[in-house]
C-alpha atoms as a PDB file:
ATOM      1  CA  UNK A   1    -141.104   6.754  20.287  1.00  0.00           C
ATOM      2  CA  UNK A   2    -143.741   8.655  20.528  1.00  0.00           C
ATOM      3  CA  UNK A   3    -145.571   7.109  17.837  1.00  0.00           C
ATOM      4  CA  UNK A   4    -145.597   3.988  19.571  1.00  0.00           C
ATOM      5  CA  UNK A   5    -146.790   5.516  22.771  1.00  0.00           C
ATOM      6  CA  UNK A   6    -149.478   6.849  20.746  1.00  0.00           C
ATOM      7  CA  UNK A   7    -150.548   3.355  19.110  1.00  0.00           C
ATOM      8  CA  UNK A   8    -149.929   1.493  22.441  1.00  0.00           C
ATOM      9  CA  UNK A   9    -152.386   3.977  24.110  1.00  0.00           C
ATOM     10  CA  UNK A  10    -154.910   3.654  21.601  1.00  0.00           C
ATOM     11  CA  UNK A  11    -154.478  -0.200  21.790  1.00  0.00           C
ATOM     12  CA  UNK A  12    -155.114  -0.429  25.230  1.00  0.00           C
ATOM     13  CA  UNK A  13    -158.283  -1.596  26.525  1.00  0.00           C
ATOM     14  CA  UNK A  14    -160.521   0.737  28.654  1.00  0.00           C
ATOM     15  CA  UNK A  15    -160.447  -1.671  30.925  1.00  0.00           C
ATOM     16  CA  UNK A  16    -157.128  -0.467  32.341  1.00  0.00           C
ATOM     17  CA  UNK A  17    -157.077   1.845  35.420  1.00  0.00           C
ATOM     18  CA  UNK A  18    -156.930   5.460  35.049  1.00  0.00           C
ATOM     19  CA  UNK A  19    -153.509   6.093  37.279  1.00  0.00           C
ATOM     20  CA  UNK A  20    -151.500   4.082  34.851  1.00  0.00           C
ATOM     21  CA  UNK A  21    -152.469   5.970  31.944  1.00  0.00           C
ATOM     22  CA  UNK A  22    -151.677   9.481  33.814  1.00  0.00           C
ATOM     23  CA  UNK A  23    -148.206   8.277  34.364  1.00  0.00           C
ATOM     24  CA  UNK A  24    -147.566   6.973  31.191  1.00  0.00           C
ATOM     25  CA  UNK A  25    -148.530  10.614  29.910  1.00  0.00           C
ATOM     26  CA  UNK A  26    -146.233  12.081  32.306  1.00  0.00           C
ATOM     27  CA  UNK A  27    -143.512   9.918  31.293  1.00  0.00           C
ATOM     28  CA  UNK A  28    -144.066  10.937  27.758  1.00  0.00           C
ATOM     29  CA  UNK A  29    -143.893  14.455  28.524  1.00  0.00           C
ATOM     30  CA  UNK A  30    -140.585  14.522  30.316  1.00  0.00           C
ATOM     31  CA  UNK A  31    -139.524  12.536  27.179  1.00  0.00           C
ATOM     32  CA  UNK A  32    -140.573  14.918  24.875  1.00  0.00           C
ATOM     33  CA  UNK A  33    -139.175  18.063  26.938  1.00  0.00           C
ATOM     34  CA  UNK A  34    -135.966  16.344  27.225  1.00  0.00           C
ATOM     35  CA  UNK A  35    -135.643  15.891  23.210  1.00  0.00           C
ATOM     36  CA  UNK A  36    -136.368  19.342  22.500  1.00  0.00           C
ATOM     37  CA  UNK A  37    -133.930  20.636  25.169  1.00  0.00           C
ATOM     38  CA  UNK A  38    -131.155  18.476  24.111  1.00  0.00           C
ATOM     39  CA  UNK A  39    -132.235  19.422  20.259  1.00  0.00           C
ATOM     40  CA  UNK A  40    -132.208  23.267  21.104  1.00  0.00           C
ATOM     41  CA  UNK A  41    -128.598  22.901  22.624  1.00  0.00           C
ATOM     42  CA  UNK A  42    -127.357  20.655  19.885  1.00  0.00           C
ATOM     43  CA  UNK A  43    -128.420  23.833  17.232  1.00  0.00           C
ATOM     44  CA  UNK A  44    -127.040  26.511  19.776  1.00  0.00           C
ATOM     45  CA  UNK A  45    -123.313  24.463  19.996  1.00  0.00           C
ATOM     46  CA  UNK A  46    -123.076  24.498  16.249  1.00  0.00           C
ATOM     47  CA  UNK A  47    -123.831  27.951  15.602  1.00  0.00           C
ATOM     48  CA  UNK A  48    -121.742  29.595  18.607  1.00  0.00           C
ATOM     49  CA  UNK A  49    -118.629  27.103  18.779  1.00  0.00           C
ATOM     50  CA  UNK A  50    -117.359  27.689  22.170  1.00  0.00           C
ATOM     51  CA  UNK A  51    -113.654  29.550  20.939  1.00  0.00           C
ATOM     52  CA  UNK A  52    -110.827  27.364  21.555  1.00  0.00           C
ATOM     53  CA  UNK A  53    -107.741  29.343  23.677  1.00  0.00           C
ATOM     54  CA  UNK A  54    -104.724  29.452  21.849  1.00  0.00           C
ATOM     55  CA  UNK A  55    -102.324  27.738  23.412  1.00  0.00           C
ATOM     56  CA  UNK A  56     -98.635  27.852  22.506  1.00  0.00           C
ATOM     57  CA  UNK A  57     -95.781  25.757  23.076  1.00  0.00           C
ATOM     58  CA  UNK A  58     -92.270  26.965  23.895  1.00  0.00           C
ATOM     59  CA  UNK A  59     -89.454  25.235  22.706  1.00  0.00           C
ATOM     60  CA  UNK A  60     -86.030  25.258  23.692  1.00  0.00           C
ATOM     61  CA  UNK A  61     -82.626  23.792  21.873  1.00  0.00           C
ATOM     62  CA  UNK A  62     -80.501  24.760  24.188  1.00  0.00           C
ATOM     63  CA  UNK A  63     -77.080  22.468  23.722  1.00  0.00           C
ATOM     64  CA  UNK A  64     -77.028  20.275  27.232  1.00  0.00           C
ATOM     65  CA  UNK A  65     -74.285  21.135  29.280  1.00  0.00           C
ATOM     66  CA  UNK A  66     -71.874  18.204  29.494  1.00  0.00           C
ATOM     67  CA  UNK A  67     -70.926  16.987  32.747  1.00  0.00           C
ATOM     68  CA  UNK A  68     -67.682  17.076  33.989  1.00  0.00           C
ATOM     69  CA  UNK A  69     -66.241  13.650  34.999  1.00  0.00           C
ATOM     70  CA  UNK A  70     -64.215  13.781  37.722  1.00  0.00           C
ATOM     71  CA  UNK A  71     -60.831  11.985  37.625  1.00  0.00           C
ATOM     72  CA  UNK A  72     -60.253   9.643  40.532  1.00  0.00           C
ATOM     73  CA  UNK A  73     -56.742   9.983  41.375  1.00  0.00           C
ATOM     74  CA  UNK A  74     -55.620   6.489  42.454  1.00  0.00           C
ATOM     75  CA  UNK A  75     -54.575   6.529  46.155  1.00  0.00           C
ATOM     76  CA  UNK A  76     -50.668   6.181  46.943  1.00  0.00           C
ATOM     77  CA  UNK A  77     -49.966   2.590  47.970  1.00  0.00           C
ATOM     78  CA  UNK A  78     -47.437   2.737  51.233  1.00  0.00           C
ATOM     79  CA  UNK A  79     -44.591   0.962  50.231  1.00  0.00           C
ATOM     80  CA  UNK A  80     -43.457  -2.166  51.944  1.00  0.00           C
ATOM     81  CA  UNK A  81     -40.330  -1.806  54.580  1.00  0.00           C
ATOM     82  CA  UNK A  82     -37.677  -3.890  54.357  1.00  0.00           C
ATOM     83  CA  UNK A  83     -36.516  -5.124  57.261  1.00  0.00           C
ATOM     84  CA  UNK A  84     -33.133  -5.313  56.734  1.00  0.00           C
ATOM     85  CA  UNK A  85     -31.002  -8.857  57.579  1.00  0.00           C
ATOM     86  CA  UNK A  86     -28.854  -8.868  60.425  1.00  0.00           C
ATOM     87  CA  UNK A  87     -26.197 -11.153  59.906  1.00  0.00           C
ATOM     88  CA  UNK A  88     -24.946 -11.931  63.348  1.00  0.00           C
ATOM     89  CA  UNK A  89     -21.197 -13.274  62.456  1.00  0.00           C
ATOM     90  CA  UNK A  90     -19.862 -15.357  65.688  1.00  0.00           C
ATOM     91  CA  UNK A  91     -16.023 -14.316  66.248  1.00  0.00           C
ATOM     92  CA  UNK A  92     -14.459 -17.335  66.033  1.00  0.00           C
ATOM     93  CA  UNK A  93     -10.634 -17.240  68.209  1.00  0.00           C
ATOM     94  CA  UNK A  94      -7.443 -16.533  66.430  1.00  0.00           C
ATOM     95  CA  UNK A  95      -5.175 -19.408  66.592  1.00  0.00           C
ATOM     96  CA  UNK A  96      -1.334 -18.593  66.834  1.00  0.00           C
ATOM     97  CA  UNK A  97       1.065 -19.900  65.004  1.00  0.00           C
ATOM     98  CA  UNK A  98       4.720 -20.229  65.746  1.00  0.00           C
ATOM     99  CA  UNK A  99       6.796 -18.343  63.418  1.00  0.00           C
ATOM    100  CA  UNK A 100       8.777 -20.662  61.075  1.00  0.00           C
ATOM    101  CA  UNK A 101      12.677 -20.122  60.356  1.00  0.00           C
ATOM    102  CA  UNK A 102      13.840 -18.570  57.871  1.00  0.00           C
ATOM    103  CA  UNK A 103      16.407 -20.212  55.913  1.00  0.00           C
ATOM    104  CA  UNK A 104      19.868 -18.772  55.655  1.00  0.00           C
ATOM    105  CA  UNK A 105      19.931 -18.069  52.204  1.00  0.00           C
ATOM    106  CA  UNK A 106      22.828 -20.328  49.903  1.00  0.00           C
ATOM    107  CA  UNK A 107      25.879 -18.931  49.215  1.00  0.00           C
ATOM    108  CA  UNK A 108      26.554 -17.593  45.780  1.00  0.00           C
ATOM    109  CA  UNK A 109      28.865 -19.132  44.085  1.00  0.00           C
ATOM    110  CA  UNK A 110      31.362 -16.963  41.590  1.00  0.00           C
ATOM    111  CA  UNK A 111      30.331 -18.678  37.661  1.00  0.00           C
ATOM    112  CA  UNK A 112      33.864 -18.784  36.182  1.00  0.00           C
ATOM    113  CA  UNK A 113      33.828 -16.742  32.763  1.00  0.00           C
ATOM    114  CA  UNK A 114      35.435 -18.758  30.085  1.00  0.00           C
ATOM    115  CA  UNK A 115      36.789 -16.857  27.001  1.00  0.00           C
ATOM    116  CA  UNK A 116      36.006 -18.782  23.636  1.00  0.00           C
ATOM    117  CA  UNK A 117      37.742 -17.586  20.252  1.00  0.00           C
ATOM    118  CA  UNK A 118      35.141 -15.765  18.244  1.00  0.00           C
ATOM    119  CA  UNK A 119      35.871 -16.935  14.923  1.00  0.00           C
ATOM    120  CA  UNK A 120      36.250 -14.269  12.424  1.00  0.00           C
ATOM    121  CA  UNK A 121      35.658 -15.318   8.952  1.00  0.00           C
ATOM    122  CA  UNK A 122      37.605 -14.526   6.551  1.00  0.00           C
ATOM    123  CA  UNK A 123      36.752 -12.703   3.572  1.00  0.00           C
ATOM    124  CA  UNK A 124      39.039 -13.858   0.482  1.00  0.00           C
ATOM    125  CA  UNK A 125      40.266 -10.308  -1.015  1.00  0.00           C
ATOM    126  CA  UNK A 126      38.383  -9.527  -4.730  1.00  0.00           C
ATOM    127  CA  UNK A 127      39.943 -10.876  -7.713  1.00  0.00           C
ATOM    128  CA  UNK A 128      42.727  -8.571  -9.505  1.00  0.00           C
ATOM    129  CA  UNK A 129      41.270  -6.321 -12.705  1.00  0.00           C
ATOM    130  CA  UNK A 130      41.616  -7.671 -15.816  1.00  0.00           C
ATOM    131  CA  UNK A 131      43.872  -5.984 -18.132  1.00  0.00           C
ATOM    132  CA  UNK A 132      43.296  -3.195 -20.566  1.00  0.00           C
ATOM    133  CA  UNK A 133      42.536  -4.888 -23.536  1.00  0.00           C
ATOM    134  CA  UNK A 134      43.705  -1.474 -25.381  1.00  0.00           C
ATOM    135  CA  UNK A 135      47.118  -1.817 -26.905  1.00  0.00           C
ATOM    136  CA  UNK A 136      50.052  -0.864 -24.921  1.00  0.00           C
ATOM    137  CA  UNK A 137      51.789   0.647 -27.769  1.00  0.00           C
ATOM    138  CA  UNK A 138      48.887   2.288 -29.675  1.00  0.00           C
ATOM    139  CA  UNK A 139      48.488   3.730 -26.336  1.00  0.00           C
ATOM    140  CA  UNK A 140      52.047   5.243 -26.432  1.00  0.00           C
ATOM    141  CA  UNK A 141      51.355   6.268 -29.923  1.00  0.00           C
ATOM    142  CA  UNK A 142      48.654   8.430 -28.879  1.00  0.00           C
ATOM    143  CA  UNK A 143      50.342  10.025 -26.214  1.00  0.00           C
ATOM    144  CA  UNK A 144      53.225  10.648 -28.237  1.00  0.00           C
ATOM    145  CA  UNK A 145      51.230  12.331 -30.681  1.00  0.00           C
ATOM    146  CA  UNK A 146      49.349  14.536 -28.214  1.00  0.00           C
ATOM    147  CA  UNK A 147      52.930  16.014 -26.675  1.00  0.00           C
ATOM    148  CA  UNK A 148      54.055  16.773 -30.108  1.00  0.00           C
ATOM    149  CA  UNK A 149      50.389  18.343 -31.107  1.00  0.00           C
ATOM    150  CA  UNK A 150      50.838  20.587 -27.805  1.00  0.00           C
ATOM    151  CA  UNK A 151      54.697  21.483 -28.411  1.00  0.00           C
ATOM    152  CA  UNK A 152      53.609  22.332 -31.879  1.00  0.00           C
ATOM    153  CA  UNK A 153      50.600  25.445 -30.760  1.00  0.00           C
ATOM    154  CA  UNK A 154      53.312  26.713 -28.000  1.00  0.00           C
ATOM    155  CA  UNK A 155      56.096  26.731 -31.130  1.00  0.00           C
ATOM    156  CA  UNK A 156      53.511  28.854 -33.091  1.00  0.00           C
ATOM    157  CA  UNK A 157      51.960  31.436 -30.852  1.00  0.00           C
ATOM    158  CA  UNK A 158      52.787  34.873 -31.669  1.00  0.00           C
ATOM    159  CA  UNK A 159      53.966  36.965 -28.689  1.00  0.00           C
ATOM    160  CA  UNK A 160      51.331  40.547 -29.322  1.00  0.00           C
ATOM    161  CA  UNK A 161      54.103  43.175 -30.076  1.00  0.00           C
ATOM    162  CA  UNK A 162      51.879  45.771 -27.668  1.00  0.00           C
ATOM    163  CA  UNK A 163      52.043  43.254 -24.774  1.00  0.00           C
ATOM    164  CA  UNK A 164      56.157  42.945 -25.495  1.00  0.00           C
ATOM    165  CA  UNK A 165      56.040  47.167 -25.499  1.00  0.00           C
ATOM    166  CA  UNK A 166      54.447  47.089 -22.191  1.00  0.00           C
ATOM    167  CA  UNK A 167      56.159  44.087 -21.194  1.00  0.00           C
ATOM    168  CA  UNK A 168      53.440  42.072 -19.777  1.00  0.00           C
ATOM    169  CA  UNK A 169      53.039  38.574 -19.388  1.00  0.00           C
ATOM    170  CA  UNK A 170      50.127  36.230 -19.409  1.00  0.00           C
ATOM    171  CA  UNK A 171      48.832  32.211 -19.078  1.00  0.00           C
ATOM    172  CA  UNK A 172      45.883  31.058 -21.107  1.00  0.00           C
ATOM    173  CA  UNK A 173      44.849  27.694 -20.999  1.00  0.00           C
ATOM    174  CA  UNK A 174      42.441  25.999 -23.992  1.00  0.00           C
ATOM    175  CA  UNK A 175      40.173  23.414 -24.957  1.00  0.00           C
ATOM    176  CA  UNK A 176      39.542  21.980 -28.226  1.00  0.00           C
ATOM    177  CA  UNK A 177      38.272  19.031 -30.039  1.00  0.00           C
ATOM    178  CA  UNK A 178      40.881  17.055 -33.052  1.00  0.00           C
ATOM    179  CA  UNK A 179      39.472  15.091 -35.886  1.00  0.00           C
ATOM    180  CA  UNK A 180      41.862  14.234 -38.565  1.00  0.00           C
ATOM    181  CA  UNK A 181      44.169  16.791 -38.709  1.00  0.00           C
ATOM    182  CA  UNK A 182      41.536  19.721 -38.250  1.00  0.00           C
ATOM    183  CA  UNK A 183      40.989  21.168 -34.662  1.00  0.00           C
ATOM    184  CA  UNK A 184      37.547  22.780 -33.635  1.00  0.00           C
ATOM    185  CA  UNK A 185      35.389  24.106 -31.092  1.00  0.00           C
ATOM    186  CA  UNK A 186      38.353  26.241 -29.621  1.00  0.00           C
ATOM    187  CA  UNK A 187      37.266  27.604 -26.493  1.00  0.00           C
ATOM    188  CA  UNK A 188      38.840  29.262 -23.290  1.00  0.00           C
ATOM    189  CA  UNK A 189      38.798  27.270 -19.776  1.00  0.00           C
ATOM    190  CA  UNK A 190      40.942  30.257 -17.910  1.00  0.00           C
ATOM    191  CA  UNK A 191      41.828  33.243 -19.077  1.00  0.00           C
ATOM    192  CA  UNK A 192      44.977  34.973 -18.620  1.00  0.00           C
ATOM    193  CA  UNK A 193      43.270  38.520 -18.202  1.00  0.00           C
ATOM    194  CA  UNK A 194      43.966  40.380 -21.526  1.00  0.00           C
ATOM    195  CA  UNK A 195      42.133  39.680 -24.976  1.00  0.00           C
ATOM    196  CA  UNK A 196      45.445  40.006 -26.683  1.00  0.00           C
ATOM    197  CA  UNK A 197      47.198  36.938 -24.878  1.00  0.00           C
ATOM    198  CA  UNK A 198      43.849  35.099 -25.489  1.00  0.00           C
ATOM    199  CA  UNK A 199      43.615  35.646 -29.054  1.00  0.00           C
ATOM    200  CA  UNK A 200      47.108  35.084 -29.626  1.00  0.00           C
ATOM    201  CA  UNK A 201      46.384  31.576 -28.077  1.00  0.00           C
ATOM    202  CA  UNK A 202      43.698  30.868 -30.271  1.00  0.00           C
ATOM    203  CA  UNK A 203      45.479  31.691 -33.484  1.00  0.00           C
ATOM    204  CA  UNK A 204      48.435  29.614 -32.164  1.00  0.00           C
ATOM    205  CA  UNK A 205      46.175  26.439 -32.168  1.00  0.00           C
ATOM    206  CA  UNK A 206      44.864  27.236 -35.808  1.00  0.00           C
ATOM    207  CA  UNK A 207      47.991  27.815 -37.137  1.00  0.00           C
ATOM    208  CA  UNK A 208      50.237  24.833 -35.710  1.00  0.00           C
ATOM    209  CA  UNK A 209      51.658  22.210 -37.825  1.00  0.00           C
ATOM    210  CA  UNK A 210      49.404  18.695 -37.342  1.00  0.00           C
ATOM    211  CA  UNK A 211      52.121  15.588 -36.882  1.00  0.00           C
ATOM    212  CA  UNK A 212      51.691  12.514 -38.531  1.00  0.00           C
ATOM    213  CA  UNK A 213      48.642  11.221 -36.774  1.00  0.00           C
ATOM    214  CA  UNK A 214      48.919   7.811 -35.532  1.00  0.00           C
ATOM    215  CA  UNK A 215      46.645   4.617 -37.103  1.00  0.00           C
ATOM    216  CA  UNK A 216      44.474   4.181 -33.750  1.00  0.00           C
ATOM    217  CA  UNK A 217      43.357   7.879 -34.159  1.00  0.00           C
ATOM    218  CA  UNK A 218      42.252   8.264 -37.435  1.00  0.00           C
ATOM    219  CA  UNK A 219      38.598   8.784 -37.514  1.00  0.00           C
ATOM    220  CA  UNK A 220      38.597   9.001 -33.962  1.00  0.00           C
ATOM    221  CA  UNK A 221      37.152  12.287 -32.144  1.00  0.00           C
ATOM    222  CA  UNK A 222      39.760  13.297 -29.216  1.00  0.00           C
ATOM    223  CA  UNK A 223      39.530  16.276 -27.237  1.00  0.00           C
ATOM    224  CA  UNK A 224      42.480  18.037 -25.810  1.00  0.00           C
ATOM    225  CA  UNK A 225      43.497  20.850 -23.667  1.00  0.00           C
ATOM    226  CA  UNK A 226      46.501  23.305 -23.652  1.00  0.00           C
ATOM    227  CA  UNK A 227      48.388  26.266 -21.679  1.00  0.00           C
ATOM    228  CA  UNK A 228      49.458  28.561 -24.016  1.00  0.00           C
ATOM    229  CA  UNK A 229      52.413  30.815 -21.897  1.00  0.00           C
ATOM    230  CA  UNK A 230      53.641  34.305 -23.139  1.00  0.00           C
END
């Protein structure tokens, strides 16, 4: 710029007037000062930076308090009255009525009871028993031979000669089993109270003749019983 102000003054023509040339020169002057000044505070800001105030910043986490809602409580509805229905009942007059008569009640009249037979049935009585097909007179045989077997034990006992000392007397009644002339399993029912009378008994069965034995009991088991008397 100043260049040019240079070369445009030396271009002009001296025919110009002198004023305007004084305030061009001026004008150039302020110019000029005002470059260096703003030059001279240019260097002075970059070599003492104006210092820069700290600043700090605060922060805060503090957890937000939370807000308490308020519960609305629903207002109480009124409840509706009932008005309650009157029935208005309209008495209506009694009527009377006559009393009707009462029948005389019927005589009773006695049934007659009528006795009917009961008819009993009757019960035909049973049927007789058959006869025993057993022979009469084997029958007769056998109880023939069973007096004579018993006569034949009392004609053998053997009256104990210390029981006819002492004179006592005694009763003993037996039971034994006959097969074919031999008697066995001699036993006592009742005694008569003294061993001697008892085993005088015994020996008396033992020792007494056998009859003839009839047909129908030969090979035939019979048991008998005796009273042997002293």
């Amino acid at each position: 710029m100043f260049n040019s102000s240079v070369i445009n003054m030396g271009a002009m023509s001296p025919k110009q007037d002198l004023p305007v040339s004084r305030a061009v020169l001026v004008a150039l002057g302020i110019e000029i000062v005002l470059l260096i000044a703003g030059s001279v505070a240019i260097a002075n800001a970059k070599s003492n930076p104006a210092p820069v105030a700290d600043q700090s910043v605060e922060l805060s986490f503090e957890d937000p308090q939370p807000k308490k809602i308020e519960k609305i409580e629903p207002k109480p509805q009124p409840k509706p009255v009932i008005q309650p229905v009157i029935k208005h009942h309209i008495a209506t007059p009694m009527k009377t009525v006559a009393p009707q008569p009462v029948p005389a009640p019927a005589p009773i009249r006695p049934i007659p009871v009528v006795n009917t037979p009961v008819a009993v049935p009757v019960v035909a009585p049973p049927p007789p028993p058959p006869p025993p097909t057993v022979n009469n007179e084997a029958a007769e045989k056998e109880a023939s031979f069973a007096a004579q077997l018993k006569a034949a034990i009392i004609t053998a006992r053997i009256y104990p000669a210390a029981a006819r000392m002492m004179g006592t007397h005694g009763k003993t009644k037996l039971g034994f089993t006959f097969l074919d002339g031999v008697s066995s399993q001699i036993h006592i029912i009742k005694s008569s109270g003294s061993t001697m009378f008892d085993q005088a008994a015994i020996q008396a069965v033992t020792a007494a003749p056998v009859p003839p034995i009839p047909e129908s009991l030969k090979g035939k088991r019979v048991n008998y019983e005796v009273e042997v008397v002293f």
